[in-house]
PDB file of N, CA and C in Angstrom:
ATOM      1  N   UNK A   1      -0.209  -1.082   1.131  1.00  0.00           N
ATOM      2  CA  UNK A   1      -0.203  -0.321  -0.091  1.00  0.00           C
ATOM      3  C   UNK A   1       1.209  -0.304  -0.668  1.00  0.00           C
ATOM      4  N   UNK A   2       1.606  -0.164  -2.216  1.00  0.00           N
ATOM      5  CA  UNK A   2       2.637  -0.009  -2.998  1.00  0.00           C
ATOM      6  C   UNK A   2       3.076   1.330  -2.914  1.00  0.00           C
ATOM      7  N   UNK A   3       4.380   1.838  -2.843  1.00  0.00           N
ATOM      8  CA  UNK A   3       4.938   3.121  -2.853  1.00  0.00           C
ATOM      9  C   UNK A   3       6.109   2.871  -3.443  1.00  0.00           C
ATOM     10  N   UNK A   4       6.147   4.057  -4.151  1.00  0.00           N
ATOM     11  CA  UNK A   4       7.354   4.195  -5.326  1.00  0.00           C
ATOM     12  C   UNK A   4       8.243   5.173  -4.264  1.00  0.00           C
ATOM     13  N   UNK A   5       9.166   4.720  -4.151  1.00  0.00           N
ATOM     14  CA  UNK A   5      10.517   5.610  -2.879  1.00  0.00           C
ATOM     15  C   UNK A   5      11.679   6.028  -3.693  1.00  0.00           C
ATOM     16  N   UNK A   6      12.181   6.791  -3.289  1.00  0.00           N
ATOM     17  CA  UNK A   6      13.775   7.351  -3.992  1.00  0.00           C
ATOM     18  C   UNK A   6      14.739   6.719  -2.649  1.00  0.00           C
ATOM     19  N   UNK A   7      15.178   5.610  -3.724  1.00  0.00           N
ATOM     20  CA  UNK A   7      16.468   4.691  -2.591  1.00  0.00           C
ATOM     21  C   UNK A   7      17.986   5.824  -2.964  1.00  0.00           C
ATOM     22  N   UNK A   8      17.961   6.141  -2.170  1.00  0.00           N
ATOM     23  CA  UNK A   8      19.581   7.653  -2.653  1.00  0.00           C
ATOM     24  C   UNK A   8      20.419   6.323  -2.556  1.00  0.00           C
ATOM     25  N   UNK A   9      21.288   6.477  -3.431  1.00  0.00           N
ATOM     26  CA  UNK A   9      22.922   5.328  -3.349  1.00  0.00           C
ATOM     27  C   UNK A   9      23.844   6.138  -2.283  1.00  0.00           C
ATOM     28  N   UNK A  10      22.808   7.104  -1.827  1.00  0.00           N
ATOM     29  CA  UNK A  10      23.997   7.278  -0.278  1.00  0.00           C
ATOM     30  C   UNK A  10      24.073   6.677   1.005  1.00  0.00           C
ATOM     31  N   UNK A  11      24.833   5.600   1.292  1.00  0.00           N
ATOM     32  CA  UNK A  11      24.686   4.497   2.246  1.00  0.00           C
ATOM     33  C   UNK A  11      23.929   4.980   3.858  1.00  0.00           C
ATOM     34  N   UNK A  12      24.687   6.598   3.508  1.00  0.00           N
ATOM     35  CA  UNK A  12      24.277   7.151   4.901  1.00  0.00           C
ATOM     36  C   UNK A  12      22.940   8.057   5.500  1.00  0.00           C
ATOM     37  N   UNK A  13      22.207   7.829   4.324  1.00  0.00           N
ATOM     38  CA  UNK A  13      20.919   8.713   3.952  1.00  0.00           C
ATOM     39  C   UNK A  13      19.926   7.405   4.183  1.00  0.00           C
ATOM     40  N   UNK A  14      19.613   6.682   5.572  1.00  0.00           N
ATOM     41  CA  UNK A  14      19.067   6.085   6.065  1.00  0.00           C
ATOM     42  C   UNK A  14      17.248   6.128   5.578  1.00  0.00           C
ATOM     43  N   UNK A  15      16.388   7.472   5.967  1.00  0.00           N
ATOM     44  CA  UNK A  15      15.316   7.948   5.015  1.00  0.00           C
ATOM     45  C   UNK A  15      15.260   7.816   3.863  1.00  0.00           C
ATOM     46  N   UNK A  16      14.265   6.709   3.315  1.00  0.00           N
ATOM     47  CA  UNK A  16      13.884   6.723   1.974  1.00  0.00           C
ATOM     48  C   UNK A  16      11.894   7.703   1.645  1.00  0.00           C
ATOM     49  N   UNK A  17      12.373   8.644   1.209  1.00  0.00           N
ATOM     50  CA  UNK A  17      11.226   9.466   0.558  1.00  0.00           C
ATOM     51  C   UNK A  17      10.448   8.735  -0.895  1.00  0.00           C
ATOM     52  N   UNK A  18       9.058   9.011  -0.254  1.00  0.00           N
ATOM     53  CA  UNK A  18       7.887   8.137  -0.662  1.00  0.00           C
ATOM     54  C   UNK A  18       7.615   9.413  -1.972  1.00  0.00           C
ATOM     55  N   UNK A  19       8.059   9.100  -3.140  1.00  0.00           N
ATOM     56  CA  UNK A  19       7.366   9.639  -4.428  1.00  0.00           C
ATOM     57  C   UNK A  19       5.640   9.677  -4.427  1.00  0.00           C
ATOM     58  N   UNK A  20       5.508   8.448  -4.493  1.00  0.00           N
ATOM     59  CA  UNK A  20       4.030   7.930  -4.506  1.00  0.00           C
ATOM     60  C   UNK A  20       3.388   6.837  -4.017  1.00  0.00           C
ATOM     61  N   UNK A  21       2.084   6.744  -3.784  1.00  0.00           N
ATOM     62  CA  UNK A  21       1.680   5.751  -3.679  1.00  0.00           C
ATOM     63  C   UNK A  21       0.454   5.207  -3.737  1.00  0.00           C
ATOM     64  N   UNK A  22       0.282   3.361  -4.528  1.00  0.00           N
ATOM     65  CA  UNK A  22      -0.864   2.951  -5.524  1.00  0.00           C
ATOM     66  C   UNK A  22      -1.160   1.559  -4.594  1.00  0.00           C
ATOM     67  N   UNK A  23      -2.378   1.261  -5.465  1.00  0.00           N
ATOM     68  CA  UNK A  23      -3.168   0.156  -4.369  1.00  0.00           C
ATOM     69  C   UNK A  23      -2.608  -0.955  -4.913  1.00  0.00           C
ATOM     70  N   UNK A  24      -1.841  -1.208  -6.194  1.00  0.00           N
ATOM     71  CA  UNK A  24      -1.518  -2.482  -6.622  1.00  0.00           C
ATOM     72  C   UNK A  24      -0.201  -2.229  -6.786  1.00  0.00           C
ATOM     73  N   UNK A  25       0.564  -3.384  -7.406  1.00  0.00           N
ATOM     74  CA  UNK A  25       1.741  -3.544  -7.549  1.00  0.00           C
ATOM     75  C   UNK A  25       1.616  -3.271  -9.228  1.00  0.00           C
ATOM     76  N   UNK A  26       0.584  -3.735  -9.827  1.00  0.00           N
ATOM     77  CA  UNK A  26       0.421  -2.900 -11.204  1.00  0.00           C
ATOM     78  C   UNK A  26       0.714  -1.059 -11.442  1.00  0.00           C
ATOM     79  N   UNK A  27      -0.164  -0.831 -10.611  1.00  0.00           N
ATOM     80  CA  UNK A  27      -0.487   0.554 -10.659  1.00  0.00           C
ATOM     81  C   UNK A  27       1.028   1.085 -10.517  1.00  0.00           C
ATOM     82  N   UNK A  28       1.928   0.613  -9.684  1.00  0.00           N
ATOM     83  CA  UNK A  28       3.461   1.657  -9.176  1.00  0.00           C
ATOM     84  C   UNK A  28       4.099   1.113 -10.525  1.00  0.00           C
ATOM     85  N   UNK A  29       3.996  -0.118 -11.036  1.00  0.00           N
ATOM     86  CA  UNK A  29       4.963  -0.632 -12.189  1.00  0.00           C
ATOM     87  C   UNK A  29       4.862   0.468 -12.616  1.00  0.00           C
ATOM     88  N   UNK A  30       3.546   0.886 -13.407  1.00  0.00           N
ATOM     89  CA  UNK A  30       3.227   1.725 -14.262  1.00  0.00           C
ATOM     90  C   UNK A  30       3.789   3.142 -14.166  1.00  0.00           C
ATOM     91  N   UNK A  31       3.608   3.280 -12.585  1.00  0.00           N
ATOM     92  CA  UNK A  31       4.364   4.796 -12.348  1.00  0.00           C
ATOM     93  C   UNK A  31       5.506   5.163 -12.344  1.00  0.00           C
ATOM     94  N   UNK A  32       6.108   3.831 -12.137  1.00  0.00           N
ATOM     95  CA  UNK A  32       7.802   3.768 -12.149  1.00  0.00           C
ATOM     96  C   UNK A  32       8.084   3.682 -13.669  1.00  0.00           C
ATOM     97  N   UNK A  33       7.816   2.895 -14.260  1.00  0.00           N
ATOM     98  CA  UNK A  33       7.796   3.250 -16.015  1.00  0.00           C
ATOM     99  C   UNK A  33       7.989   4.814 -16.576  1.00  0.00           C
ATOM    100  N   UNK A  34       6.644   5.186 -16.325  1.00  0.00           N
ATOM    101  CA  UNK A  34       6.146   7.065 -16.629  1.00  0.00           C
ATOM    102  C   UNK A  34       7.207   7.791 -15.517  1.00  0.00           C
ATOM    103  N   UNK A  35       7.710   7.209 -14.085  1.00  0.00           N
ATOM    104  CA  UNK A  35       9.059   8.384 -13.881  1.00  0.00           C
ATOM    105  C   UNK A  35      10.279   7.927 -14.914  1.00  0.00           C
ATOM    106  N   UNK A  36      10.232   6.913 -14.889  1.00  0.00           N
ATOM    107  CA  UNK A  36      11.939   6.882 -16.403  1.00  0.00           C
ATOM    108  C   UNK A  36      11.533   7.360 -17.284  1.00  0.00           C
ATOM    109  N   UNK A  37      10.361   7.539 -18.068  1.00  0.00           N
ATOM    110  CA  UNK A  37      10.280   8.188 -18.743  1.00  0.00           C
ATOM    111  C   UNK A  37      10.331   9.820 -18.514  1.00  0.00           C
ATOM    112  N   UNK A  38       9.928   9.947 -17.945  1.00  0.00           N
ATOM    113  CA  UNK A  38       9.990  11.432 -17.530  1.00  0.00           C
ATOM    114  C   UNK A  38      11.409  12.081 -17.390  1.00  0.00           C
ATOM    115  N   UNK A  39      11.804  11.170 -16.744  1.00  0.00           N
ATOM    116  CA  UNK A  39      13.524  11.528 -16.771  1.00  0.00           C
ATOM    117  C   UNK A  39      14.548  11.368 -17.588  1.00  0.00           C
ATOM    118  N   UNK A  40      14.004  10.598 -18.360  1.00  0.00           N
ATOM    119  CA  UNK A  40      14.836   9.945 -19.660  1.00  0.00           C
ATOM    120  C   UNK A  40      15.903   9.400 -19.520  1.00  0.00           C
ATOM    121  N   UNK A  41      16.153   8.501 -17.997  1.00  0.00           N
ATOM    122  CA  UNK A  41      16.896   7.465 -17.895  1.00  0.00           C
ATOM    123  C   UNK A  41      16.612   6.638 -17.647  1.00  0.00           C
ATOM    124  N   UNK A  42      17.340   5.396 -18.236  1.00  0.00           N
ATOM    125  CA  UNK A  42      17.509   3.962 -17.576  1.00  0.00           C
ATOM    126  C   UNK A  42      16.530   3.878 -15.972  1.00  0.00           C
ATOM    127  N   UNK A  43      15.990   2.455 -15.765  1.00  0.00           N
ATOM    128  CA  UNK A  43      15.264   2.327 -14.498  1.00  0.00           C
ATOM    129  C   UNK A  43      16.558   2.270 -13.252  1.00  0.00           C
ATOM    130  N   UNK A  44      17.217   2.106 -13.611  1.00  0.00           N
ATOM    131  CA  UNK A  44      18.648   1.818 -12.379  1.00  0.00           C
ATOM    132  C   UNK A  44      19.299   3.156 -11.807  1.00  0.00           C
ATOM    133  N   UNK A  45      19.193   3.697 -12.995  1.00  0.00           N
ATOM    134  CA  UNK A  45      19.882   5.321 -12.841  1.00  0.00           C
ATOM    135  C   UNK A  45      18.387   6.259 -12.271  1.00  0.00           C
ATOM    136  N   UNK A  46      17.376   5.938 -11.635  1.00  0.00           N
ATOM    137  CA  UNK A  46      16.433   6.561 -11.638  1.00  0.00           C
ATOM    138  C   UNK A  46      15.982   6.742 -10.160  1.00  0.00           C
ATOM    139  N   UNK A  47      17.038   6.036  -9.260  1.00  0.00           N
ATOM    140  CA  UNK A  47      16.877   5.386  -7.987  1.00  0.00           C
ATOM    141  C   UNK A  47      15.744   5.493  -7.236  1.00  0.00           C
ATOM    142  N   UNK A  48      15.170   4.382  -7.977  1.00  0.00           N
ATOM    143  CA  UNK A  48      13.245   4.588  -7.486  1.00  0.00           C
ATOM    144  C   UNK A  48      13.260   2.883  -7.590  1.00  0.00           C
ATOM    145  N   UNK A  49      12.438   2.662  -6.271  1.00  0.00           N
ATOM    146  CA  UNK A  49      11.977   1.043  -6.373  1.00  0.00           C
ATOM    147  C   UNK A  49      10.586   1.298  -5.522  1.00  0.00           C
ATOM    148  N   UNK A  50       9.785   0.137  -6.064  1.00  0.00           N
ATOM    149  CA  UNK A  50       8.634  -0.311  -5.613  1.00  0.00           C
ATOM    150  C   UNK A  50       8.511  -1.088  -3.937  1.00  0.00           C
ATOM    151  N   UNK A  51       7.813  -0.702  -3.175  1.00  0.00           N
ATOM    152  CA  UNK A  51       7.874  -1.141  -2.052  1.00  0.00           C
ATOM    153  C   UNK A  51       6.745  -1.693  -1.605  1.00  0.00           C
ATOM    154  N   UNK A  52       6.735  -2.286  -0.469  1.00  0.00           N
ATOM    155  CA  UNK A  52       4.953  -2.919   0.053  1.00  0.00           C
ATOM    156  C   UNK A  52       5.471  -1.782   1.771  1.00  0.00           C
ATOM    157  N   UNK A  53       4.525  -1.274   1.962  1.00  0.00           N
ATOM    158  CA  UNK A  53       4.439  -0.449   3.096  1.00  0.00           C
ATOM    159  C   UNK A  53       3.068  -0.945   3.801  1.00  0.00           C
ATOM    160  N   UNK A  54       2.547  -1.540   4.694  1.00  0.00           N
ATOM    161  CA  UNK A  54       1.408  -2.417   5.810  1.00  0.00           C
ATOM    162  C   UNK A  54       0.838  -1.255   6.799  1.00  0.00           C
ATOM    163  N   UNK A  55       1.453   0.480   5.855  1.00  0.00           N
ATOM    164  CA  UNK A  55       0.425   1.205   6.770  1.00  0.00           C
ATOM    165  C   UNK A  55      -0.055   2.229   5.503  1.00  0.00           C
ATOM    166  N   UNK A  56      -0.903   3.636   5.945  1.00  0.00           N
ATOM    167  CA  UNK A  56      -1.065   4.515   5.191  1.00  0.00           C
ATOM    168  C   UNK A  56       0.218   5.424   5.295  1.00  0.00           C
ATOM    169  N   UNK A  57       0.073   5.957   4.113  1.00  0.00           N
ATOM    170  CA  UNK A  57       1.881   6.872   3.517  1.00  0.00           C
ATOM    171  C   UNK A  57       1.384   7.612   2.681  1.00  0.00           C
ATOM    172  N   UNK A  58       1.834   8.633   2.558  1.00  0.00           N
ATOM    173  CA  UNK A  58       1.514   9.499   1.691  1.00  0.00           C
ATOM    174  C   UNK A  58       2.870  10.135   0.649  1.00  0.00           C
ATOM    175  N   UNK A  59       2.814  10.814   0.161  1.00  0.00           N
ATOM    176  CA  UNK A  59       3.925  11.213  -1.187  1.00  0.00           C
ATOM    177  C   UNK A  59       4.037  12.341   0.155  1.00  0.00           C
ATOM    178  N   UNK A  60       5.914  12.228  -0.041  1.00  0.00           N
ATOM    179  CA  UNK A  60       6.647  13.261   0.603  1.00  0.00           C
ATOM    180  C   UNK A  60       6.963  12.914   1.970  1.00  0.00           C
ATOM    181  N   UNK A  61       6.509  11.695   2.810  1.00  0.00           N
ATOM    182  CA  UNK A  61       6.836  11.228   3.848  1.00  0.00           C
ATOM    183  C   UNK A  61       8.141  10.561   3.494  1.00  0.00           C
ATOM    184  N   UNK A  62       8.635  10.129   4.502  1.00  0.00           N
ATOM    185  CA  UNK A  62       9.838   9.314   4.928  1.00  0.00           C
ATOM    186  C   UNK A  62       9.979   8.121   5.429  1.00  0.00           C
ATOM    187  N   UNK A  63      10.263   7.295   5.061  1.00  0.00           N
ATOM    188  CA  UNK A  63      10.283   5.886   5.957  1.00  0.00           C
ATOM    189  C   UNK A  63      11.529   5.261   6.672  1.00  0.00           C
ATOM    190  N   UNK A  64      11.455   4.536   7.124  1.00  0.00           N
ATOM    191  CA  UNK A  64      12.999   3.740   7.387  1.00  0.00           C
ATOM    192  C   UNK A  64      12.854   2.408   6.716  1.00  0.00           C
ATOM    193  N   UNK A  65      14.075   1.626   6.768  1.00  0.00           N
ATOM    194  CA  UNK A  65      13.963   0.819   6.067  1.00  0.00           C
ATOM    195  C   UNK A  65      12.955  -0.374   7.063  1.00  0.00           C
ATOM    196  N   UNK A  66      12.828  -0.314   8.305  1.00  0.00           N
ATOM    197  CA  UNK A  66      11.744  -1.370   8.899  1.00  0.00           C
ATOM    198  C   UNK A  66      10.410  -0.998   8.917  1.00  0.00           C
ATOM    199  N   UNK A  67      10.199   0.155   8.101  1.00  0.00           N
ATOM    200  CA  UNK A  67       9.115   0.764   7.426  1.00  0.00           C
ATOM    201  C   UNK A  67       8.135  -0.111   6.217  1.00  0.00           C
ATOM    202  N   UNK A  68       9.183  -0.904   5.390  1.00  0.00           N
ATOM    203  CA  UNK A  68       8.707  -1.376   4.221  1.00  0.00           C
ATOM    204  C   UNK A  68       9.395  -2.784   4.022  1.00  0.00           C
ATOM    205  N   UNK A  69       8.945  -3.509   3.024  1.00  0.00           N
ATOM    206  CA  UNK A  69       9.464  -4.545   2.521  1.00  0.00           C
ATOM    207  C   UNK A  69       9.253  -4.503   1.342  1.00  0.00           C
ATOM    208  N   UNK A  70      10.176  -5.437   0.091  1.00  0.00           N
ATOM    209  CA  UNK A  70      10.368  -5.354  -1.108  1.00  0.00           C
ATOM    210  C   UNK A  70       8.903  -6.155  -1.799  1.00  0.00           C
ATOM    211  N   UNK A  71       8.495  -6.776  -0.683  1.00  0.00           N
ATOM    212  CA  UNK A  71       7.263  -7.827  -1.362  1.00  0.00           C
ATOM    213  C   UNK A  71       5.989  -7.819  -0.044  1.00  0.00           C
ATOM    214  N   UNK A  72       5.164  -7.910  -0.464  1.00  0.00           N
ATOM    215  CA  UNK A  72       3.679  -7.810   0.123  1.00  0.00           C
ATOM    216  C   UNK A  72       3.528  -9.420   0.751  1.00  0.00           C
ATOM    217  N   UNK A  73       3.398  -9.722   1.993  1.00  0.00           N
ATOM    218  CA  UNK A  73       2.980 -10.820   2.677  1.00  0.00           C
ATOM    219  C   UNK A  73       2.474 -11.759   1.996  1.00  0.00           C
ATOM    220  N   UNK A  74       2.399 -13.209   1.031  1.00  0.00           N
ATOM    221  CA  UNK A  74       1.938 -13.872   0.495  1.00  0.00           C
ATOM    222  C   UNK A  74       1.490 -13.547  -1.205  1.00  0.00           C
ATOM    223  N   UNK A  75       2.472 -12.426  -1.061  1.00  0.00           N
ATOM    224  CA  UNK A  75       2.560 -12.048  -2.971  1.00  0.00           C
ATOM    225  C   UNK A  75       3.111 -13.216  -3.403  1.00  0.00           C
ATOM    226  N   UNK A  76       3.094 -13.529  -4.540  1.00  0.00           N
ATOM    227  CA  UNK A  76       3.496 -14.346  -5.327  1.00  0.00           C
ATOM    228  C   UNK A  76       5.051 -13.887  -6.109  1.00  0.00           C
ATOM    229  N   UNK A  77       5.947 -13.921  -5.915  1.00  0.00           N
ATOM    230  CA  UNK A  77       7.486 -13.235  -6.318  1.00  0.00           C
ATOM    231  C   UNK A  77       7.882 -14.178  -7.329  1.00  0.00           C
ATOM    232  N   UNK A  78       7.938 -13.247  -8.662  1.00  0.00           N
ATOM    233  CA  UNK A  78       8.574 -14.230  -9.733  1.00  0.00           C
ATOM    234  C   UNK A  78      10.150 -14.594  -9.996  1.00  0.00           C
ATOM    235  N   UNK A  79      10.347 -15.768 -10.113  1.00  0.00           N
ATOM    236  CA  UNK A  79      11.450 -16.492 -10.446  1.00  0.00           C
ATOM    237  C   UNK A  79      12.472 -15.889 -10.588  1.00  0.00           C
ATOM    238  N   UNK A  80      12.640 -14.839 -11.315  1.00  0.00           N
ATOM    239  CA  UNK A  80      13.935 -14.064 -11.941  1.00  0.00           C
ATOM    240  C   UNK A  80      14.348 -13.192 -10.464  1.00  0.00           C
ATOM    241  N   UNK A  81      13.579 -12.951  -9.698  1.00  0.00           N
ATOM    242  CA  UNK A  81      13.793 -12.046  -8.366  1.00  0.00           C
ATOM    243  C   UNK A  81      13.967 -12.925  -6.959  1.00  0.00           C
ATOM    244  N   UNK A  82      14.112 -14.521  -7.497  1.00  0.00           N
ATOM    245  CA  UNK A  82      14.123 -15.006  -6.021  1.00  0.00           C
ATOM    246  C   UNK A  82      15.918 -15.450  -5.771  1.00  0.00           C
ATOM    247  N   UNK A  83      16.459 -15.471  -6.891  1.00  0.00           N
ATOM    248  CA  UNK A  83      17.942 -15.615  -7.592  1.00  0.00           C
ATOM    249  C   UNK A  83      18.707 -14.482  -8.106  1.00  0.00           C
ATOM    250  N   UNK A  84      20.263 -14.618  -7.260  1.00  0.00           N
ATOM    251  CA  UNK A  84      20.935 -13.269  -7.540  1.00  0.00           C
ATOM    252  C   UNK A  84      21.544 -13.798  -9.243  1.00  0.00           C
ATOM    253  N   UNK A  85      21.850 -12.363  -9.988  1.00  0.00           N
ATOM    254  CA  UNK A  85      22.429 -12.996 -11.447  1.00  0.00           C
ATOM    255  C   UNK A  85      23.777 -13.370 -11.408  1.00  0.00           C
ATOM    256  N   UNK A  86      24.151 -12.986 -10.465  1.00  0.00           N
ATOM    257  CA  UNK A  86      25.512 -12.702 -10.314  1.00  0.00           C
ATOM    258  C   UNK A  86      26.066 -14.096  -9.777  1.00  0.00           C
ATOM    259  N   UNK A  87      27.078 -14.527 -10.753  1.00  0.00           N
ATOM    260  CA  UNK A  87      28.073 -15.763  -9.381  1.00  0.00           C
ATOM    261  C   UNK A  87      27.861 -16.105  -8.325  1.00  0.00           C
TER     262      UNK A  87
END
């Protein structure tokens, strides 16, 4: 399943807390959209990313990071995300 997590930019805050979580990778886009909106910032400043989690999770749990991965086992990952932008 997809879960929307709050990644804290605090290096030492190991626990990432599970906002939510949807059966597709559609469904969290969407939710991650409606939290920037809600907050009325930028997606970067919002420190929320989409995750693939291979168990059940619920909103308000905790994970570690060998908890989740950025992509679902044999997802299809588009082009712009397989390349850093940077130098």
């Amino acid at each position: 399943m997809y879960a929307l997590i709050y990644d804290d930019p605090d290096q030492k805050k190991t626990l990432k807390k599970v906002i939510s979580v949807h059966k597709s990778r559609n469904d969290a886009e969407q939710a991650l959209y409606r939290r920037r909106e809600d907050l009325h910032r930028p997606i970067l400043e919002c420190h929320t990313r989409i995750v693939w989690v291979d168990r059940a999770v619920s909103a308000g749990e905790k994970l570690m990071a060998k908890d989740f991965a950025d992509w679902k086992k044999g997802e299809k990952i588009p082009v712009g995300e397989l390349y850093s932008d940077e130098d």
